[in-house]
N, C-alpha and C. Protein backbone atom coordinates (compact mmCIF):
# COMPACT_ATOMS: atom_id res chain seq x y z
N UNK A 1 0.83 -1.20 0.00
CA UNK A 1 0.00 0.00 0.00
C UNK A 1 0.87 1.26 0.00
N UNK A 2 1.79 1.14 1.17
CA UNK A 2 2.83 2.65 0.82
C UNK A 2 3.51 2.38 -0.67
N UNK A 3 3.92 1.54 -1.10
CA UNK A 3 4.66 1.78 -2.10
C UNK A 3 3.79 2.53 -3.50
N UNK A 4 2.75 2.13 -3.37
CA UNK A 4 1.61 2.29 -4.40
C UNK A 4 1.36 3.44 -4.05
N UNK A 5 1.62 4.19 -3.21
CA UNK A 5 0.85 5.66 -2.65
C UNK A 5 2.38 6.62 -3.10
N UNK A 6 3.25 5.87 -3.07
CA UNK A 6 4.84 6.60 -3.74
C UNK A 6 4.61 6.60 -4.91
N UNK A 7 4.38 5.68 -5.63
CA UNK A 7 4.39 5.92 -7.28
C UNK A 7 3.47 6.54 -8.11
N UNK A 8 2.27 6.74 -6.87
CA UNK A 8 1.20 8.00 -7.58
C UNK A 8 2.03 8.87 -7.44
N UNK A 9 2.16 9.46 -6.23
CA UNK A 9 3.35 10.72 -6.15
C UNK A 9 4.32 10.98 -7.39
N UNK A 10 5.42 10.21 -7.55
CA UNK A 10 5.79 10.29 -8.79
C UNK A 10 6.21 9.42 -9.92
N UNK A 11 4.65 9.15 -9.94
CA UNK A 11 4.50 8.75 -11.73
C UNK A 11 4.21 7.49 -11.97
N UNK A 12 4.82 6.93 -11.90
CA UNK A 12 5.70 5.46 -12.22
C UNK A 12 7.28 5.27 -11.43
N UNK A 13 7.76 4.07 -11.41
CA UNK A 13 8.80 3.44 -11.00
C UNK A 13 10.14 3.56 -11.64
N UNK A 14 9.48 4.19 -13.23
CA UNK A 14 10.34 4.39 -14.03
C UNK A 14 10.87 5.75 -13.88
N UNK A 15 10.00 6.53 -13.20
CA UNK A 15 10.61 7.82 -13.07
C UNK A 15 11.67 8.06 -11.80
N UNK A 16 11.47 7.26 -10.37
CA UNK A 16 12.41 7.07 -9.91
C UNK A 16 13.72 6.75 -10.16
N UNK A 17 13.61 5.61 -10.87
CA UNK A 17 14.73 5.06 -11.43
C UNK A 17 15.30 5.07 -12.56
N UNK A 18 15.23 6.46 -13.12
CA UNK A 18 15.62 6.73 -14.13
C UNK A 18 16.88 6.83 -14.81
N UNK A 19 17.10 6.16 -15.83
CA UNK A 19 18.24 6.01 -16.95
C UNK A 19 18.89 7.52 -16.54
N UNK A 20 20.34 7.87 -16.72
CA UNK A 20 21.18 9.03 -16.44
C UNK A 20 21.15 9.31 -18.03
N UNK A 21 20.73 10.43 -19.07
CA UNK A 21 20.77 10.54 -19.95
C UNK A 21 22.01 11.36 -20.47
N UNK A 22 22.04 12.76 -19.50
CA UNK A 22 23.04 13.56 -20.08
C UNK A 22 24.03 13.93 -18.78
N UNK A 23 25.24 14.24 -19.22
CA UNK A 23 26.46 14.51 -18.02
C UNK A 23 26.67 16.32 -18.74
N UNK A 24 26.88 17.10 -17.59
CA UNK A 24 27.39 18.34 -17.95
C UNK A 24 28.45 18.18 -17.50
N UNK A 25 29.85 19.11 -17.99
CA UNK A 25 30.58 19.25 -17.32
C UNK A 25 30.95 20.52 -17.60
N UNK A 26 31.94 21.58 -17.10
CA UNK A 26 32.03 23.12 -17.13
C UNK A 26 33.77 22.90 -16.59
N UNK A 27 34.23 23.88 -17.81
CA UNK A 27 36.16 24.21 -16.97
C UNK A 27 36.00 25.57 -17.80
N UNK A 28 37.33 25.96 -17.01
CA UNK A 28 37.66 27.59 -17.23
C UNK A 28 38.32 27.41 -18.55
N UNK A 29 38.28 28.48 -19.80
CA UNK A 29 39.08 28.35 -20.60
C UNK A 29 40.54 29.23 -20.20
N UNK A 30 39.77 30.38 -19.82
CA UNK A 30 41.45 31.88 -19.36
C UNK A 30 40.44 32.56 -18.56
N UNK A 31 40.31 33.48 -18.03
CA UNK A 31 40.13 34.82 -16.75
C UNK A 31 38.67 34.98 -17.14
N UNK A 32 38.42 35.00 -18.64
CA UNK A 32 37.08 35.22 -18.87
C UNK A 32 35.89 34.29 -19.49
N UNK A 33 36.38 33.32 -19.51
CA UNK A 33 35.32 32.12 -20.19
C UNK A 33 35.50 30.85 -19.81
N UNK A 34 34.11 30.29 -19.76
CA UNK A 34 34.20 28.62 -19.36
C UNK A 34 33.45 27.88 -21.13
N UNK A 35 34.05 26.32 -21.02
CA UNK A 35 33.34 25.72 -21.69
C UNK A 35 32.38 25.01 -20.92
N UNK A 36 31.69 24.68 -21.28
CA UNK A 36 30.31 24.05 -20.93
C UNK A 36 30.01 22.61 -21.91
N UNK A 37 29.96 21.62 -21.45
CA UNK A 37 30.22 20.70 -22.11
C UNK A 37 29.02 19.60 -22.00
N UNK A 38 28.04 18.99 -22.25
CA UNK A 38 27.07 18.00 -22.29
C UNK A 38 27.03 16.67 -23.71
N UNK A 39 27.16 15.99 -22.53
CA UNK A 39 27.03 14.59 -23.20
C UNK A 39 26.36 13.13 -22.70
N UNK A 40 25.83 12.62 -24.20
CA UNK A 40 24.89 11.67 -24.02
C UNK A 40 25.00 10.65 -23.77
N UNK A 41 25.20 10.22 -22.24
CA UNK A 41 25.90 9.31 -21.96
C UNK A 41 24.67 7.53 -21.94
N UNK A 42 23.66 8.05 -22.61
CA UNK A 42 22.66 7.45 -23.04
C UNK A 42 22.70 6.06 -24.32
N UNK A 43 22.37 5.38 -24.26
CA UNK A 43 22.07 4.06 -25.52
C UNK A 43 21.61 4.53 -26.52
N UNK A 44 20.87 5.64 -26.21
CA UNK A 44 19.50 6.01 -27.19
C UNK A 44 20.35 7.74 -27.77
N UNK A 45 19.67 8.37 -29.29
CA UNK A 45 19.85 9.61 -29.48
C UNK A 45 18.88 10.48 -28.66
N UNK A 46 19.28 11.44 -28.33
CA UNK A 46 19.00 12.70 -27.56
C UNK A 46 18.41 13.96 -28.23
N UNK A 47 17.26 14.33 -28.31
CA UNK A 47 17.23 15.87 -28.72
C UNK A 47 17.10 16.73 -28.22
N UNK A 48 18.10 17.99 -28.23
CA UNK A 48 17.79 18.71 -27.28
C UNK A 48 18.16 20.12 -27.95
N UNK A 49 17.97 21.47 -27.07
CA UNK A 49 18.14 22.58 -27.64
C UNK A 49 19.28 22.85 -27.48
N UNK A 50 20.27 23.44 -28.25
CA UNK A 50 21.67 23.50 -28.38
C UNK A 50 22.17 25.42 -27.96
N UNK A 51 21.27 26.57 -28.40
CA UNK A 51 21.27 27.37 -28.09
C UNK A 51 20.49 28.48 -28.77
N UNK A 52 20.48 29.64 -28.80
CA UNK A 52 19.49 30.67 -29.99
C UNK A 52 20.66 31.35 -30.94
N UNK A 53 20.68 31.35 -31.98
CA UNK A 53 21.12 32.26 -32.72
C UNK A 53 20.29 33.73 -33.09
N UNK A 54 20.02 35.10 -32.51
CA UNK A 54 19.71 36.07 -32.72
C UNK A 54 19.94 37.14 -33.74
N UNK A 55 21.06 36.66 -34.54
CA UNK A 55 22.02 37.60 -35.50
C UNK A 55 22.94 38.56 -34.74
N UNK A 56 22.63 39.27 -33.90
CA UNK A 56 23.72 39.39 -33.39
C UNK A 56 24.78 38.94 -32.08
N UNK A 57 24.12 37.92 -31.40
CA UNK A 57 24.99 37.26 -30.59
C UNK A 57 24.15 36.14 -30.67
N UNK A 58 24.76 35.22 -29.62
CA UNK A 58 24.35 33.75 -29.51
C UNK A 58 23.56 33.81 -28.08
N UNK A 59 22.79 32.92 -27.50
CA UNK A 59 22.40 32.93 -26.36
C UNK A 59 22.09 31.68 -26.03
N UNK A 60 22.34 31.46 -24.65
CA UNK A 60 22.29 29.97 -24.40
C UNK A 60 21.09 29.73 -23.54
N UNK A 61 19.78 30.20 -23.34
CA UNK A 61 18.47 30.13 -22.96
C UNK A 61 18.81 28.61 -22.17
N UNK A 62 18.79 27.78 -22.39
CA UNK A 62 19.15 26.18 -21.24
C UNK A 62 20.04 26.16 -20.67
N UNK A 63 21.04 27.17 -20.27
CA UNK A 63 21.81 26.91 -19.17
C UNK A 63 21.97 27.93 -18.55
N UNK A 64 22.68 27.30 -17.59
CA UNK A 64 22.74 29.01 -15.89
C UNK A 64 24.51 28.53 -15.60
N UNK A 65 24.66 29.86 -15.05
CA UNK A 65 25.96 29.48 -14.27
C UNK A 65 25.99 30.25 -13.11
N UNK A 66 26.68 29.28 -12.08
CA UNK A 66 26.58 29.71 -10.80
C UNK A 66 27.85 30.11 -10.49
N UNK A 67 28.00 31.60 -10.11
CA UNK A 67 29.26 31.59 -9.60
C UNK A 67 29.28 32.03 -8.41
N UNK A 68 30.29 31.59 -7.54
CA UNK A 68 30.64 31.59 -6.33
C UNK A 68 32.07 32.52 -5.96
N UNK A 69 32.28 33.24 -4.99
CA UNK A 69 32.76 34.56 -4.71
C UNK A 69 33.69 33.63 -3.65
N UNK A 70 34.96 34.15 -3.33
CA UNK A 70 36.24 33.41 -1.75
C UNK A 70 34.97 33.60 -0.41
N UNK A 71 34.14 34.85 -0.92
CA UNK A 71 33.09 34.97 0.63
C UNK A 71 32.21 34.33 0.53
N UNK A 72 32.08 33.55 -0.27
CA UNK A 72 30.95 32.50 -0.59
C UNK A 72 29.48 32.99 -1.12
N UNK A 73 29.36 34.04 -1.57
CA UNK A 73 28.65 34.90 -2.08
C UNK A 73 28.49 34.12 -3.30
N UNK A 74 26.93 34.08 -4.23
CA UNK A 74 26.37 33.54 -5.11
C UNK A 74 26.00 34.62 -5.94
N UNK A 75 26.49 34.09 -7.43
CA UNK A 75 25.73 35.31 -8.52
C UNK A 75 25.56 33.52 -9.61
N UNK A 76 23.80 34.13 -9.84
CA UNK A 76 23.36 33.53 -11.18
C UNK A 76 23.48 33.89 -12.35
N UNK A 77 24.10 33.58 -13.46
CA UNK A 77 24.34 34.32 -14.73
C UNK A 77 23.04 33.50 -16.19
N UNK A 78 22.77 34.23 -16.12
CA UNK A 78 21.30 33.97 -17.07
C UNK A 78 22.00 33.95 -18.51
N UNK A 79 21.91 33.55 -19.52
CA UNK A 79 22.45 33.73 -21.07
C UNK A 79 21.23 34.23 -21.94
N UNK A 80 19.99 34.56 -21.84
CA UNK A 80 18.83 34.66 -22.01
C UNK A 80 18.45 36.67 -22.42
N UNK A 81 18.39 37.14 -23.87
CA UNK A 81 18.46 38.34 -23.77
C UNK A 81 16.98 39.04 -24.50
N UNK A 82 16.97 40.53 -24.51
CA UNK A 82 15.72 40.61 -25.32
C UNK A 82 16.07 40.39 -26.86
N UNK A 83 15.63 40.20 -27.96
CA UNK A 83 15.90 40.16 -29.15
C UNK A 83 14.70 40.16 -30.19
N UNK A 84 14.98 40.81 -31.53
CA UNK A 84 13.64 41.24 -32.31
C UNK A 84 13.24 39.32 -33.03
N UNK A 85 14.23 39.15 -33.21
CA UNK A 85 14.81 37.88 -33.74
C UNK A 85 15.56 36.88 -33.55
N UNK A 86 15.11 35.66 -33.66
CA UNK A 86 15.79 34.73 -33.22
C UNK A 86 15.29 32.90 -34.01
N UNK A 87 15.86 32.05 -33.50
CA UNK A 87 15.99 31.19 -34.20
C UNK A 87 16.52 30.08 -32.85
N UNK A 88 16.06 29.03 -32.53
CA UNK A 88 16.33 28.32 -31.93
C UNK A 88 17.04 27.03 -32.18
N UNK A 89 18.00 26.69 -32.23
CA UNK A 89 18.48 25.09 -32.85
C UNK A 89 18.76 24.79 -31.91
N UNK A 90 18.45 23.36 -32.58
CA UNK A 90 17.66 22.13 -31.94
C UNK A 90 19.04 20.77 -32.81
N UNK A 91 19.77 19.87 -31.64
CA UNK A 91 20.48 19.20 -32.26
C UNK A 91 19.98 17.61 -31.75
N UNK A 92 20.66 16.62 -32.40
CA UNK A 92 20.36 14.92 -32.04
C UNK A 92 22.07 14.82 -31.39
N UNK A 93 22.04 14.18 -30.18
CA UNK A 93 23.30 13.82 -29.96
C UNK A 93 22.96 12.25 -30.02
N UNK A 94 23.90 11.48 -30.67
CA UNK A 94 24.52 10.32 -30.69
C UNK A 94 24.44 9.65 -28.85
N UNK A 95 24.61 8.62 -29.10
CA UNK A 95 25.36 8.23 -27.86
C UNK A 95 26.65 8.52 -27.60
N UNK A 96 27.04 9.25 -26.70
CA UNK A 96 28.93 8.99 -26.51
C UNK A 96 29.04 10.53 -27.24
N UNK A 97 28.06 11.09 -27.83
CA UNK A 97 28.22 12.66 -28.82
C UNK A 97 28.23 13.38 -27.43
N UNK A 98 29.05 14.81 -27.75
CA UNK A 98 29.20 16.13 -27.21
C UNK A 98 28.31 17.63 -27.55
N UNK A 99 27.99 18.21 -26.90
CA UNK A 99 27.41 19.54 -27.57
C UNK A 99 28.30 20.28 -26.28
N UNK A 100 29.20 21.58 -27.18
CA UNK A 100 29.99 22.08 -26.44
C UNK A 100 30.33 23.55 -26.72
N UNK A 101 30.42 24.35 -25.67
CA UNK A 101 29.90 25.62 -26.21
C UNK A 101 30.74 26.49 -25.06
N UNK A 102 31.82 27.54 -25.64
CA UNK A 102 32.29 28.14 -24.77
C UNK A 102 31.93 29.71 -24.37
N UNK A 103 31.55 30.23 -23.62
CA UNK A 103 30.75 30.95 -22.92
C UNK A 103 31.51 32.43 -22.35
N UNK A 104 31.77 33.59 -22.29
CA UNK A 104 31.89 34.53 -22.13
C UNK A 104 31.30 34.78 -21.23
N UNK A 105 31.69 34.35 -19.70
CA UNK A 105 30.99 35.17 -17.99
C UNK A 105 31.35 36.41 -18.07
N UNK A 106 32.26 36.64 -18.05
CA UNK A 106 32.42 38.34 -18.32
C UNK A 106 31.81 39.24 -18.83
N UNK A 107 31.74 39.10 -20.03
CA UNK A 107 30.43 39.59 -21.20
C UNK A 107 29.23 39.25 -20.54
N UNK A 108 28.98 37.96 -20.26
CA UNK A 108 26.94 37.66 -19.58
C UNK A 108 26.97 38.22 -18.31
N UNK A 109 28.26 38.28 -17.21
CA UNK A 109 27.79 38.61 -15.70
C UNK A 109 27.79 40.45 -16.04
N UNK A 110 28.40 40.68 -17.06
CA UNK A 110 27.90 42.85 -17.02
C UNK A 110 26.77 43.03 -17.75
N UNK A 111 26.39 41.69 -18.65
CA UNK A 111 24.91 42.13 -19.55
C UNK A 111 23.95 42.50 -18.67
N UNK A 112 23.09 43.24 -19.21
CA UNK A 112 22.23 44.24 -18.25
C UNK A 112 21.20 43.16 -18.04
N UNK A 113 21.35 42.04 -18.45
CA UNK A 113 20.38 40.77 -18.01
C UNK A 113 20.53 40.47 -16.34
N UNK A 114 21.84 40.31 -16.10
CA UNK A 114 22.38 40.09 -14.89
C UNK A 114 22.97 41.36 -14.25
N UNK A 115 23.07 42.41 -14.28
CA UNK A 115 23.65 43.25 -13.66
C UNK A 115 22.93 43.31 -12.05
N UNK A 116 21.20 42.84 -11.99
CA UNK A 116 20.90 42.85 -10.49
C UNK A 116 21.70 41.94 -9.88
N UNK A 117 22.18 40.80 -10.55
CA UNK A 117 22.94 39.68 -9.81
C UNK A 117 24.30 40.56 -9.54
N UNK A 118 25.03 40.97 -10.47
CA UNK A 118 26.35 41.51 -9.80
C UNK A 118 26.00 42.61 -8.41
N UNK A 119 24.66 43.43 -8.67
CA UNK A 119 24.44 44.72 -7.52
C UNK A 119 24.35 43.48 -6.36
N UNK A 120 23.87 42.44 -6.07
CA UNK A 120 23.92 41.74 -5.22
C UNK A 120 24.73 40.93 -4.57
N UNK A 121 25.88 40.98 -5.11
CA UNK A 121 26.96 40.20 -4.31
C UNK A 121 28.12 41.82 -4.05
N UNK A 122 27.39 42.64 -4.19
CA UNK A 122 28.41 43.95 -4.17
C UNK A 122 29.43 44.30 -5.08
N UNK A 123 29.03 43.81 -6.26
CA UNK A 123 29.86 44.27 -7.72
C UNK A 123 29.05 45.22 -8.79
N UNK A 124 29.81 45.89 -9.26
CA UNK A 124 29.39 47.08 -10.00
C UNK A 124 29.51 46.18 -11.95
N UNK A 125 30.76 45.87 -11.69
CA UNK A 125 31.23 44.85 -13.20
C UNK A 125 32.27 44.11 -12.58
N UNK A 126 32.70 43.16 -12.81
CA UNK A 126 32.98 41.65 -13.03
C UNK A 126 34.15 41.30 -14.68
N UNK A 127 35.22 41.41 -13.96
CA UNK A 127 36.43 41.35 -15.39
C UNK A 127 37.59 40.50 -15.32
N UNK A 128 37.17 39.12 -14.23
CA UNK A 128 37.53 38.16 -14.61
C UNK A 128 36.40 37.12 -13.93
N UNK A 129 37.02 35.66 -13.85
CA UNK A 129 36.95 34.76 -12.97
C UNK A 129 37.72 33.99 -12.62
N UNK A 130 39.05 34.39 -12.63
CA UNK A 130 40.12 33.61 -12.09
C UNK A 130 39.86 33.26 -10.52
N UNK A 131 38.98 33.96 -9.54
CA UNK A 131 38.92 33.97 -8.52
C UNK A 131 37.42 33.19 -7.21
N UNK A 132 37.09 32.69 -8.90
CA UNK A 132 35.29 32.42 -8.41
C UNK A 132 35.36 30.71 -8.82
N UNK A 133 34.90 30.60 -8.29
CA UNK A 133 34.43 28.70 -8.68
C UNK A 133 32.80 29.09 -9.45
N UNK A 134 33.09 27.89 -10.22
CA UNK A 134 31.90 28.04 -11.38
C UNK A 134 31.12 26.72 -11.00
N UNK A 135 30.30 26.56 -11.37
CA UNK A 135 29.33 25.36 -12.02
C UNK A 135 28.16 25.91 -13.06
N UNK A 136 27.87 24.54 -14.00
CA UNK A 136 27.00 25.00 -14.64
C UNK A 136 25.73 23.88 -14.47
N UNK A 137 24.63 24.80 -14.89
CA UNK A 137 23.23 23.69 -15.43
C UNK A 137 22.76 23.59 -16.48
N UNK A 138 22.15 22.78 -17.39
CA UNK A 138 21.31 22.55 -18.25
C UNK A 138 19.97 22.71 -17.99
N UNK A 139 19.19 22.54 -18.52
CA UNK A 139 17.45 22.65 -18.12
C UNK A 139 16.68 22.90 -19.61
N UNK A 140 15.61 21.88 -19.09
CA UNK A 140 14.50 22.48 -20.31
C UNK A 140 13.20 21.87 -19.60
N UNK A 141 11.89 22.60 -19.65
CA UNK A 141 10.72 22.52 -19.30
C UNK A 141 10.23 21.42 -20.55
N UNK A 142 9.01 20.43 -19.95
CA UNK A 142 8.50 19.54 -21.14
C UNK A 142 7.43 21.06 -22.03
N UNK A 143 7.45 20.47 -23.13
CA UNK A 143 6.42 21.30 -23.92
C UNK A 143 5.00 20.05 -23.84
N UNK A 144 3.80 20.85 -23.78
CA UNK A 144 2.52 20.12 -23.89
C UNK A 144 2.15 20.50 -24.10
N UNK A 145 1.89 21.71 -25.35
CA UNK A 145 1.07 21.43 -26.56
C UNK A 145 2.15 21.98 -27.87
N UNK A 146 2.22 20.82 -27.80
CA UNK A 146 3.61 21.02 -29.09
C UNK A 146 2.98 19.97 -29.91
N UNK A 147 3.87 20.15 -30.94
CA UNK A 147 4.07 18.70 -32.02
C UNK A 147 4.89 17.56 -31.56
N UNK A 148 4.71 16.33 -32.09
CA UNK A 148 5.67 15.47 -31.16
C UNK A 148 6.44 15.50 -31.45
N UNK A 149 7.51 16.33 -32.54
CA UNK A 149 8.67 16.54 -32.41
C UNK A 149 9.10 17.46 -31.88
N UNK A 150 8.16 18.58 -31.33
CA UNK A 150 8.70 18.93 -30.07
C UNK A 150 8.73 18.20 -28.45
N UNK A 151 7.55 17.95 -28.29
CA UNK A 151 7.89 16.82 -27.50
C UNK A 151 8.89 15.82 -26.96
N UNK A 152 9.40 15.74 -28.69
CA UNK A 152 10.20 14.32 -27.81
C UNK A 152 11.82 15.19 -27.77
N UNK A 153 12.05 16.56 -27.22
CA UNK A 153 12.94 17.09 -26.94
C UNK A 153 13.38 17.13 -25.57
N UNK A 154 14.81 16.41 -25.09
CA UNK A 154 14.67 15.91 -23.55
C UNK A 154 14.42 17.32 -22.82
N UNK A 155 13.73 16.91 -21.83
CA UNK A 155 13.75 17.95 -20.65
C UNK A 155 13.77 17.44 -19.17
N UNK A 156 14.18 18.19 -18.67
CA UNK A 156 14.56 17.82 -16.87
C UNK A 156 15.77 19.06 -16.89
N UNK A 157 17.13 18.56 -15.82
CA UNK A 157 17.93 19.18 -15.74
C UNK A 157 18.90 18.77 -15.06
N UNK A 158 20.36 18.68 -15.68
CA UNK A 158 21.34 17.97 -14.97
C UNK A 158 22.21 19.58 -14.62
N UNK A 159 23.44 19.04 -13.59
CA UNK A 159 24.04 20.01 -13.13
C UNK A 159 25.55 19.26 -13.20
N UNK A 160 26.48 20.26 -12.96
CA UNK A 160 27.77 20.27 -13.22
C UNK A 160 28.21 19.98 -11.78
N UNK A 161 30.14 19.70 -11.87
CA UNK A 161 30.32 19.67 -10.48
C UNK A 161 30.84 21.17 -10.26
N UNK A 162 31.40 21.69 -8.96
CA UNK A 162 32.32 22.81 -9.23
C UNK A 162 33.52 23.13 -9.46
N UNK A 163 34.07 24.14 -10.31
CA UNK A 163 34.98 23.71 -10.70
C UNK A 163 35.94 25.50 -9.83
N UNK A 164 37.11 25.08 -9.77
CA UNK A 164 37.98 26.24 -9.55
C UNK A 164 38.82 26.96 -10.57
């Protein structure tokens, strides 16, 4: 009876015990950028959103980065901007495939997207990260009322470890 009263809760048995589909991982490239790295460490191909192309910059709408301050102070860096235009791609990873994408914190933690995050850890601008530990996340919400090829685009959200 309890067990049956757990798996209404969530879902099925299968959702507990769910297959590990994707691994993030995040390293510093130099003072101002990390790569961000996801892979399908899955049997099966993967679809997922890879990032927006806007025409004039790129934006990575599915991932966050967390950075962490020596005072242990937290800033969220959003990749997510306004734009007239845009274009979303959408890639299949393989099993054992990479989607890898190196990222400009510097540039995203002064974009006026995040600038409340810098007023909040007591920064005005932000011009390196040699000094912050990073991690990153992935994420995507399910779509329900899509087409089923939107649908069958993974969603949940894995996280990175931290890195120095």
């Amino acid at each position: 009876m309890m067990l049956a009263s757990i798996l209404n809760i969530f879902g099925s048995k299968s959702m507990i015990m769910s297959e590990k589909i994707l691994h993030l991982s995040v390293k510093k490239v130099d003072e101002r950028s990390v790569e961000v790295r996801l892979t399908n460490v899955s049997k099966q191909v993967v679809r997922l959103y890879s990032h927006v192309e806007t025409g004039e910059e790129r934006h990575y709408d599915n991932f966050e980065i967390v950075l962490l301050t020596p005072d242990n102070e937290q800033m969220y860096l959003s990749f997510y901007g306004d734009r007239d235009k845009s274009a979303r791609i959408i890639i299949e990873l393989q099993p054992n495939e990479n989607l890898t994408h190196t990222i400009d914190l510097v540039y995203w933690a002064n974009h006026y997207v995040n600038s409340a995050e810098l007023k909040n850890i007591g920064l005005f601008h932000l011009s390196s990260i040699s000094l912050l530990k990073v991690k990153a996340r992935y994420f995507n919400q399910p779509c329900q009322d899509c087409t089923e090829y939107y649908k069958a685009i993974w969603s949940g959200y894995c996280d990175s470890e931290w890195v120095e």
